[in-house]
PDB file of N, CA and C in Angstrom:
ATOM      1  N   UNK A   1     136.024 140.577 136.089  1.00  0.00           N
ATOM      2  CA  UNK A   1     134.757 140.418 135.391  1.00  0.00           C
ATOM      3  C   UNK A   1     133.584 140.622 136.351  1.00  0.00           C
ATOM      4  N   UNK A   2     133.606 140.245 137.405  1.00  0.00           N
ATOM      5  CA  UNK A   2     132.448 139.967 138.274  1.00  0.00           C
ATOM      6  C   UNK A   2     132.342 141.893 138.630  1.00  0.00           C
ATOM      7  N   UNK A   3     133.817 142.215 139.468  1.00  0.00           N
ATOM      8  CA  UNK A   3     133.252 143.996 139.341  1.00  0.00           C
ATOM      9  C   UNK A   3     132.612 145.235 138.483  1.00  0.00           C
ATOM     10  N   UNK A   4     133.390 144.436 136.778  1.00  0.00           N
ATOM     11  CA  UNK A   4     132.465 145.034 135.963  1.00  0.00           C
ATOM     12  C   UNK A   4     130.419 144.532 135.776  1.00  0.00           C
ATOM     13  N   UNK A   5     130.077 143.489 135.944  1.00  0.00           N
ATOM     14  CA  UNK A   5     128.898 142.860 136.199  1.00  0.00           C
ATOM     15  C   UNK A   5     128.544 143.278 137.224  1.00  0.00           C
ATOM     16  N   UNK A   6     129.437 143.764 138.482  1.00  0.00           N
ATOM     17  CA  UNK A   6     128.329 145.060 139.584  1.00  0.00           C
ATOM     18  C   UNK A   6     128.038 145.960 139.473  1.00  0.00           C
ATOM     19  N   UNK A   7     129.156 146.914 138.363  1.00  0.00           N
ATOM     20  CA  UNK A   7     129.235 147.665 138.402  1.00  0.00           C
ATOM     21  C   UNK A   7     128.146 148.322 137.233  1.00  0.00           C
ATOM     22  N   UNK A   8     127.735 147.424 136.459  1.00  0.00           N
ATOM     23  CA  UNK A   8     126.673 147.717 135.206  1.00  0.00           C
ATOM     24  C   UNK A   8     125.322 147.715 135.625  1.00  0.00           C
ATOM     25  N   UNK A   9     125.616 146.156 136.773  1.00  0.00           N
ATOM     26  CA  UNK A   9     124.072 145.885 137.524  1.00  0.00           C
ATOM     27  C   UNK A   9     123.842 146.965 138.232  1.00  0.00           C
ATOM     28  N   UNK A  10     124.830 147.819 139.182  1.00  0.00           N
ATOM     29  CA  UNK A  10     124.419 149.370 140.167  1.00  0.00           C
ATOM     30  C   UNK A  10     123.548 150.276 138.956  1.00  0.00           C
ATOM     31  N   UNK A  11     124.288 150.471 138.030  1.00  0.00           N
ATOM     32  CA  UNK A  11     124.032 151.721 137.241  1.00  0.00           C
ATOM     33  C   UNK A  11     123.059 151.026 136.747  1.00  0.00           C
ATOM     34  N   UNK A  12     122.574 150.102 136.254  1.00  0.00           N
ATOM     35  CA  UNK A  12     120.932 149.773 135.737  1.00  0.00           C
ATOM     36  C   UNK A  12     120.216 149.701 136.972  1.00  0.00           C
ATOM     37  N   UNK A  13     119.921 149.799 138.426  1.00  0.00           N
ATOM     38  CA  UNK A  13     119.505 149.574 139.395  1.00  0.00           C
ATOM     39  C   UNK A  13     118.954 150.799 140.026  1.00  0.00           C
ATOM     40  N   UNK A  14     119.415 152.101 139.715  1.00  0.00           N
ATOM     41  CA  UNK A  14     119.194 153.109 140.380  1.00  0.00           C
ATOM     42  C   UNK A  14     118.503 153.875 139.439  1.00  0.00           C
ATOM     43  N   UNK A  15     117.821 155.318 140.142  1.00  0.00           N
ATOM     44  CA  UNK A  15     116.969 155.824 139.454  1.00  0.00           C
ATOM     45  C   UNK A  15     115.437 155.228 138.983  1.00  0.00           C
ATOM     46  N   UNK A  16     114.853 156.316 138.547  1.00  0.00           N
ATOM     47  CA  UNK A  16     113.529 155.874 138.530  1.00  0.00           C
ATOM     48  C   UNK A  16     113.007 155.233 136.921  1.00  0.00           C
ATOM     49  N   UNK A  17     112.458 154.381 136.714  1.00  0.00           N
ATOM     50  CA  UNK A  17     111.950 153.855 135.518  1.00  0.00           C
ATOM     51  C   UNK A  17     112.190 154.170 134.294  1.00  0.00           C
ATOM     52  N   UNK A  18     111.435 155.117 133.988  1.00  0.00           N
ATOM     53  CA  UNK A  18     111.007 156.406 133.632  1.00  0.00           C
ATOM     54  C   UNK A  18     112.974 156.756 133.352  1.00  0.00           C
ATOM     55  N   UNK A  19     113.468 157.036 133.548  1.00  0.00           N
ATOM     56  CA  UNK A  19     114.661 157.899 133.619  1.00  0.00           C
ATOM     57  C   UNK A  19     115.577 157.107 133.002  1.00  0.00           C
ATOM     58  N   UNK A  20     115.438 155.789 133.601  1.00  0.00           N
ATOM     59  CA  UNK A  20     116.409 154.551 132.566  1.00  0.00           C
ATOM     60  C   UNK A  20     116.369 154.409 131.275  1.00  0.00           C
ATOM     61  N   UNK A  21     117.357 155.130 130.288  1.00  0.00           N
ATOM     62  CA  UNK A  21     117.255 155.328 129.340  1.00  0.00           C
ATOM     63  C   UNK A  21     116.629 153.735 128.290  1.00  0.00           C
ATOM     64  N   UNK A  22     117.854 152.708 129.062  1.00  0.00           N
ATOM     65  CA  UNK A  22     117.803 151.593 128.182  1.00  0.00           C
ATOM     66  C   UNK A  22     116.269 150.767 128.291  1.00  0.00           C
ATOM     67  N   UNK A  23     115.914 151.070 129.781  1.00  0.00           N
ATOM     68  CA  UNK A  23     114.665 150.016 130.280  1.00  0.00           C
ATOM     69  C   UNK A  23     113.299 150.906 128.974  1.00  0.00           C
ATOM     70  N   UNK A  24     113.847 152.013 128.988  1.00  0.00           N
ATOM     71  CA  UNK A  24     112.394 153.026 128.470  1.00  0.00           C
ATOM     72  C   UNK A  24     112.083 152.459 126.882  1.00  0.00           C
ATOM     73  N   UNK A  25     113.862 152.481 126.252  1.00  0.00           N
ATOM     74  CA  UNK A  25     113.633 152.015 125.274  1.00  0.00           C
ATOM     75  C   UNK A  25     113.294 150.805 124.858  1.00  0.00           C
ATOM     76  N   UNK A  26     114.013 150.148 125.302  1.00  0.00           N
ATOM     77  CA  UNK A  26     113.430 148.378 125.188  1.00  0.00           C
ATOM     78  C   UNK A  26     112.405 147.949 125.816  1.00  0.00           C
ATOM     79  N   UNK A  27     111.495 148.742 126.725  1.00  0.00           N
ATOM     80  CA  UNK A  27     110.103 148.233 127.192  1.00  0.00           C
ATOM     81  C   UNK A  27     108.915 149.354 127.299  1.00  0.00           C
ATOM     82  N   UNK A  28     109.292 150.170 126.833  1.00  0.00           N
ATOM     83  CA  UNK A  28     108.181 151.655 126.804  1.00  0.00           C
ATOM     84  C   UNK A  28     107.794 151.800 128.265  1.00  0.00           C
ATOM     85  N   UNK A  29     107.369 152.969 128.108  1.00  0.00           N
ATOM     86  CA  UNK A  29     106.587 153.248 129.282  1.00  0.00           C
ATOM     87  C   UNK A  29     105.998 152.844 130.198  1.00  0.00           C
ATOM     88  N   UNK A  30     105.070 152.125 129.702  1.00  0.00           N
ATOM     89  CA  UNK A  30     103.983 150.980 131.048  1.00  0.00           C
ATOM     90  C   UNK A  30     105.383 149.862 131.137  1.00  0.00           C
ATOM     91  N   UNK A  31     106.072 149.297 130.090  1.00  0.00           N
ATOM     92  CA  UNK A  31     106.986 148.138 130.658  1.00  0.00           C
ATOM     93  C   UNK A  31     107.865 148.633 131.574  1.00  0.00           C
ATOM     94  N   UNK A  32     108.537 149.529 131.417  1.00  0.00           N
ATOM     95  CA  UNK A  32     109.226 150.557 132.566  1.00  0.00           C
ATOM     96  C   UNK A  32     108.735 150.446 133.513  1.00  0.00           C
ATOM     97  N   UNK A  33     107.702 150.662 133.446  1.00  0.00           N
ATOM     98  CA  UNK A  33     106.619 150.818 135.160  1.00  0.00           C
ATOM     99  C   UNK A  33     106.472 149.478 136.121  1.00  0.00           C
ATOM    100  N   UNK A  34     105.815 148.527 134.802  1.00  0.00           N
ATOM    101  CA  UNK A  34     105.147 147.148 135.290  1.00  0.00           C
ATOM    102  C   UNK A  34     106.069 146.354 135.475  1.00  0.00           C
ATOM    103  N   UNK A  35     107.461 146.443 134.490  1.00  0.00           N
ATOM    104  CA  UNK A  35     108.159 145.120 134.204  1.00  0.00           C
ATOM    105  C   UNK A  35     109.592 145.130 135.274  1.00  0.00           C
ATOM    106  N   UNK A  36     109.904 146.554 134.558  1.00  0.00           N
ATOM    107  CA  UNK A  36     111.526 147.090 135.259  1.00  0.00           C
ATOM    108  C   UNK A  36     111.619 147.426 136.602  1.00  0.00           C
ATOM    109  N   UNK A  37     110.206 148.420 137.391  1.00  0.00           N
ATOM    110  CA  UNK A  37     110.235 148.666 138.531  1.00  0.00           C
ATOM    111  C   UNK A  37     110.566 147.615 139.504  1.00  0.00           C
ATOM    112  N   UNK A  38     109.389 146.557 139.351  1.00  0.00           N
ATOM    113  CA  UNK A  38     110.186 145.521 140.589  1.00  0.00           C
ATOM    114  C   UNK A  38     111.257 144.823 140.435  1.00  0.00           C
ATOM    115  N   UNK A  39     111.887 144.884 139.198  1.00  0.00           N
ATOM    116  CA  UNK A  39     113.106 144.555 138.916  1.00  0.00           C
ATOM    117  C   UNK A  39     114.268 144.853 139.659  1.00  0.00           C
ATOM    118  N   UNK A  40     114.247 146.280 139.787  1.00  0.00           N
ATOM    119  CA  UNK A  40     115.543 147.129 140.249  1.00  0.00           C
ATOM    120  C   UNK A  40     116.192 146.957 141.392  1.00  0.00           C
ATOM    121  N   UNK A  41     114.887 146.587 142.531  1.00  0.00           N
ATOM    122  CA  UNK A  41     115.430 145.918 144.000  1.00  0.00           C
ATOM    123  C   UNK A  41     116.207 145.088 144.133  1.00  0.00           C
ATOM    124  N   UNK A  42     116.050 144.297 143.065  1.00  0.00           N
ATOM    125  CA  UNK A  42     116.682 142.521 142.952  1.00  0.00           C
ATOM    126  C   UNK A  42     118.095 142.536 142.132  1.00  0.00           C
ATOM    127  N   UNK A  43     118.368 143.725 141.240  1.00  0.00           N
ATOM    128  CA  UNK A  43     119.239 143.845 140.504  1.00  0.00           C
ATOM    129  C   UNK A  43     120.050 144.639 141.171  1.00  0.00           C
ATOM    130  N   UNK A  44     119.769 145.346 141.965  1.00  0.00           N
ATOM    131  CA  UNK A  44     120.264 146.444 143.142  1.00  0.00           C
ATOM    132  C   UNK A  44     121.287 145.588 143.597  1.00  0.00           C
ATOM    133  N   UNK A  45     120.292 144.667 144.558  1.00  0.00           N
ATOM    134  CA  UNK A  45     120.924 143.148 145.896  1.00  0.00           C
ATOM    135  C   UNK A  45     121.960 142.402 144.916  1.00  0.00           C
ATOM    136  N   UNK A  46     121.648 141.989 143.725  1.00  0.00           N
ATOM    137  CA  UNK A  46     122.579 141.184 143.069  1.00  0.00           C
ATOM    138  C   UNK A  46     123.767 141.788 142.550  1.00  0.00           C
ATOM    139  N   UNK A  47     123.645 142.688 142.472  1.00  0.00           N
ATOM    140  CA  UNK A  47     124.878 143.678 142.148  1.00  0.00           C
ATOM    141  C   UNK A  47     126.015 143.951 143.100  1.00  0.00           C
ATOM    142  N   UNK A  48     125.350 144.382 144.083  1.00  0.00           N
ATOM    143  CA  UNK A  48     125.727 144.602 145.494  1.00  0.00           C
ATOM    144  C   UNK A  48     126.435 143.304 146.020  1.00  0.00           C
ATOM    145  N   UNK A  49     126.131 142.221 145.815  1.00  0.00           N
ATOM    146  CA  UNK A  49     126.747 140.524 146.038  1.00  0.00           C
ATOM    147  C   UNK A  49     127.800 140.361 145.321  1.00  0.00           C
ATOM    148  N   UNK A  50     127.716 140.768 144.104  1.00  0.00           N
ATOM    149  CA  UNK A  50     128.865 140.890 143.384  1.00  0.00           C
ATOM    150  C   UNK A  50     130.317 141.554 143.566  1.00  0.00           C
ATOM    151  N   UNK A  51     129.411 142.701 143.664  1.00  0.00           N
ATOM    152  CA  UNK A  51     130.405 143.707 144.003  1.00  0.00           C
ATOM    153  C   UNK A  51     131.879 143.662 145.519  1.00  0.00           C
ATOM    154  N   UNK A  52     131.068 143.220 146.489  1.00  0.00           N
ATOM    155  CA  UNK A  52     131.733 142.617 147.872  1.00  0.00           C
ATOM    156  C   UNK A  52     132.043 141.295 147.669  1.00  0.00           C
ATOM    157  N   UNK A  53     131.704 140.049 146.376  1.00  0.00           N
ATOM    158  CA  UNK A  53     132.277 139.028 146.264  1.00  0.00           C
ATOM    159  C   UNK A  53     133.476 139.381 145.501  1.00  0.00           C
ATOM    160  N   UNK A  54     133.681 140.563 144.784  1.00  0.00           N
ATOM    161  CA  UNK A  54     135.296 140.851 144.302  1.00  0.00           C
ATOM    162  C   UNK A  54     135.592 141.288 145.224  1.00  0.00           C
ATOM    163  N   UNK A  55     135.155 142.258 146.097  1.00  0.00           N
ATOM    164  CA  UNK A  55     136.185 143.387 146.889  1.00  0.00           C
ATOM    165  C   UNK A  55     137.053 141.867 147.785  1.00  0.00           C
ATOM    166  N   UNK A  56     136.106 141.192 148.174  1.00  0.00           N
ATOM    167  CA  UNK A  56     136.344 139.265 149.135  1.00  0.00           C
ATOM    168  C   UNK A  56     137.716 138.893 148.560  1.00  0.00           C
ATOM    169  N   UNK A  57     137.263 138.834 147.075  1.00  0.00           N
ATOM    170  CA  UNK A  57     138.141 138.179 145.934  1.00  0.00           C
ATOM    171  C   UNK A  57     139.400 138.590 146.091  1.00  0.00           C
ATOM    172  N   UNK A  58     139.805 140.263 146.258  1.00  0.00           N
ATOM    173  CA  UNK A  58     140.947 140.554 145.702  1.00  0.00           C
ATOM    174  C   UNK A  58     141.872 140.720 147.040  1.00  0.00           C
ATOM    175  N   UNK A  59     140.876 140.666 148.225  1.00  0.00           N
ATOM    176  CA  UNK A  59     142.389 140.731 149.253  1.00  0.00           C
ATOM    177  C   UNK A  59     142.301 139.499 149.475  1.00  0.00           C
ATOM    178  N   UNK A  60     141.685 138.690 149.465  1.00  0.00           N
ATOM    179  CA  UNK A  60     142.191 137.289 149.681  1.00  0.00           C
ATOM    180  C   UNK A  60     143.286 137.069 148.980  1.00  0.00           C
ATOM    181  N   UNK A  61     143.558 137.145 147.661  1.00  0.00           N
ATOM    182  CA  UNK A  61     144.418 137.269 146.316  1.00  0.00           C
ATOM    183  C   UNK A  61     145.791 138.272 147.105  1.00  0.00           C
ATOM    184  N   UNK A  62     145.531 139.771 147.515  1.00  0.00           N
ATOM    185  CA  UNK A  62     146.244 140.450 148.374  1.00  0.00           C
ATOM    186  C   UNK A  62     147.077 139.886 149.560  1.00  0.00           C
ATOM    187  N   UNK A  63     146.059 138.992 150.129  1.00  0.00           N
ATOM    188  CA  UNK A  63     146.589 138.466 151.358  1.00  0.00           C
ATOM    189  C   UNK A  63     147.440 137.134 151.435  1.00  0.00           C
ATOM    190  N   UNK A  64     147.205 136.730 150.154  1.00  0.00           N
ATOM    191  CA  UNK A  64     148.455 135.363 149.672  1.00  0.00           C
ATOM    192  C   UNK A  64     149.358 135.694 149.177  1.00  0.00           C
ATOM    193  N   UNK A  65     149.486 137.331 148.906  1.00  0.00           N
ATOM    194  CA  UNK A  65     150.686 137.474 148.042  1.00  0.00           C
ATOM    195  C   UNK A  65     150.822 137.540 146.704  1.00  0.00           C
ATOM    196  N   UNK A  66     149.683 137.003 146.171  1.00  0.00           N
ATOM    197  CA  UNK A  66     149.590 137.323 144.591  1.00  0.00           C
ATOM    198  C   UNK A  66     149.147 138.522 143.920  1.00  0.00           C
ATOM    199  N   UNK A  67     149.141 139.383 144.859  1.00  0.00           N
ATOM    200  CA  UNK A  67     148.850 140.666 143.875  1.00  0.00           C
ATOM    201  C   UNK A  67     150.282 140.913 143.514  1.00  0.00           C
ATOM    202  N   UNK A  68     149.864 142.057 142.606  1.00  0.00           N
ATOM    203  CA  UNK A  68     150.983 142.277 141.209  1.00  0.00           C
ATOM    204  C   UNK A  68     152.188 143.448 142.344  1.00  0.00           C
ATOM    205  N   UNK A  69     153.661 143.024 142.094  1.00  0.00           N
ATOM    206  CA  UNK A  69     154.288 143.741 142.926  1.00  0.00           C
ATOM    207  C   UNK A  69     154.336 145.015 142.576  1.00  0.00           C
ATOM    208  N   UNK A  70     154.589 146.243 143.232  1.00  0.00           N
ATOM    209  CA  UNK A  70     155.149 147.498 142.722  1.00  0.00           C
ATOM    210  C   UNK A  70     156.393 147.519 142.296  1.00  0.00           C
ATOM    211  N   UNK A  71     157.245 148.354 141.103  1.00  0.00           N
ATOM    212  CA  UNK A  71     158.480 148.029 140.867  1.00  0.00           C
ATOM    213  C   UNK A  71     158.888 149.651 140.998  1.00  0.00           C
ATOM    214  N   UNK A  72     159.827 149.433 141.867  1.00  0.00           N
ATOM    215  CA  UNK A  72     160.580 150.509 142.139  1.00  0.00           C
ATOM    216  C   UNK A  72     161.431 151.015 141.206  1.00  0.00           C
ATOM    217  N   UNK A  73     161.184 152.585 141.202  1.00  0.00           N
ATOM    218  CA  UNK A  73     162.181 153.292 139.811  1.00  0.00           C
ATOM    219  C   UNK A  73     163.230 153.961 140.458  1.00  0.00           C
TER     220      UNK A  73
END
């Protein structure tokens, strides 16, 4: 869950205002500009936290042994 929640927060984070389909529609133009722009830095960083708190997550998980075995055919 948390990689999909980085992975939505990256892709709303990048690009310019203006270009974000969803920000354009749900806040027009000037809200794009005024509201979403300084947004994106912060949604960028929080994404990014996320994202390396799974990558953390799953070899720790890796490194106890609980990942899922391979089954040999």
């Amino acid at each position: 869950l948390l990689g999909y929640l980085g992975g939505f927060g990256a892709f709303l984070a990048i690009g310019c205002p203006v270009c974000n389909k969803a920000a354009l529609v749900l806040l027009g133009t000037s809200g794009a500009l005024n509201v979403w722009a300084p947004l994106q830095p912060v949604l960028g960083i929080a994404s990014l936290a996320l994202l390396a708190g799974t990558v953390v997550w799953r070899l720790r998980v890796r490194a106890r042994g609980g990942a899922c075995a391979v089954a040999a055919a």
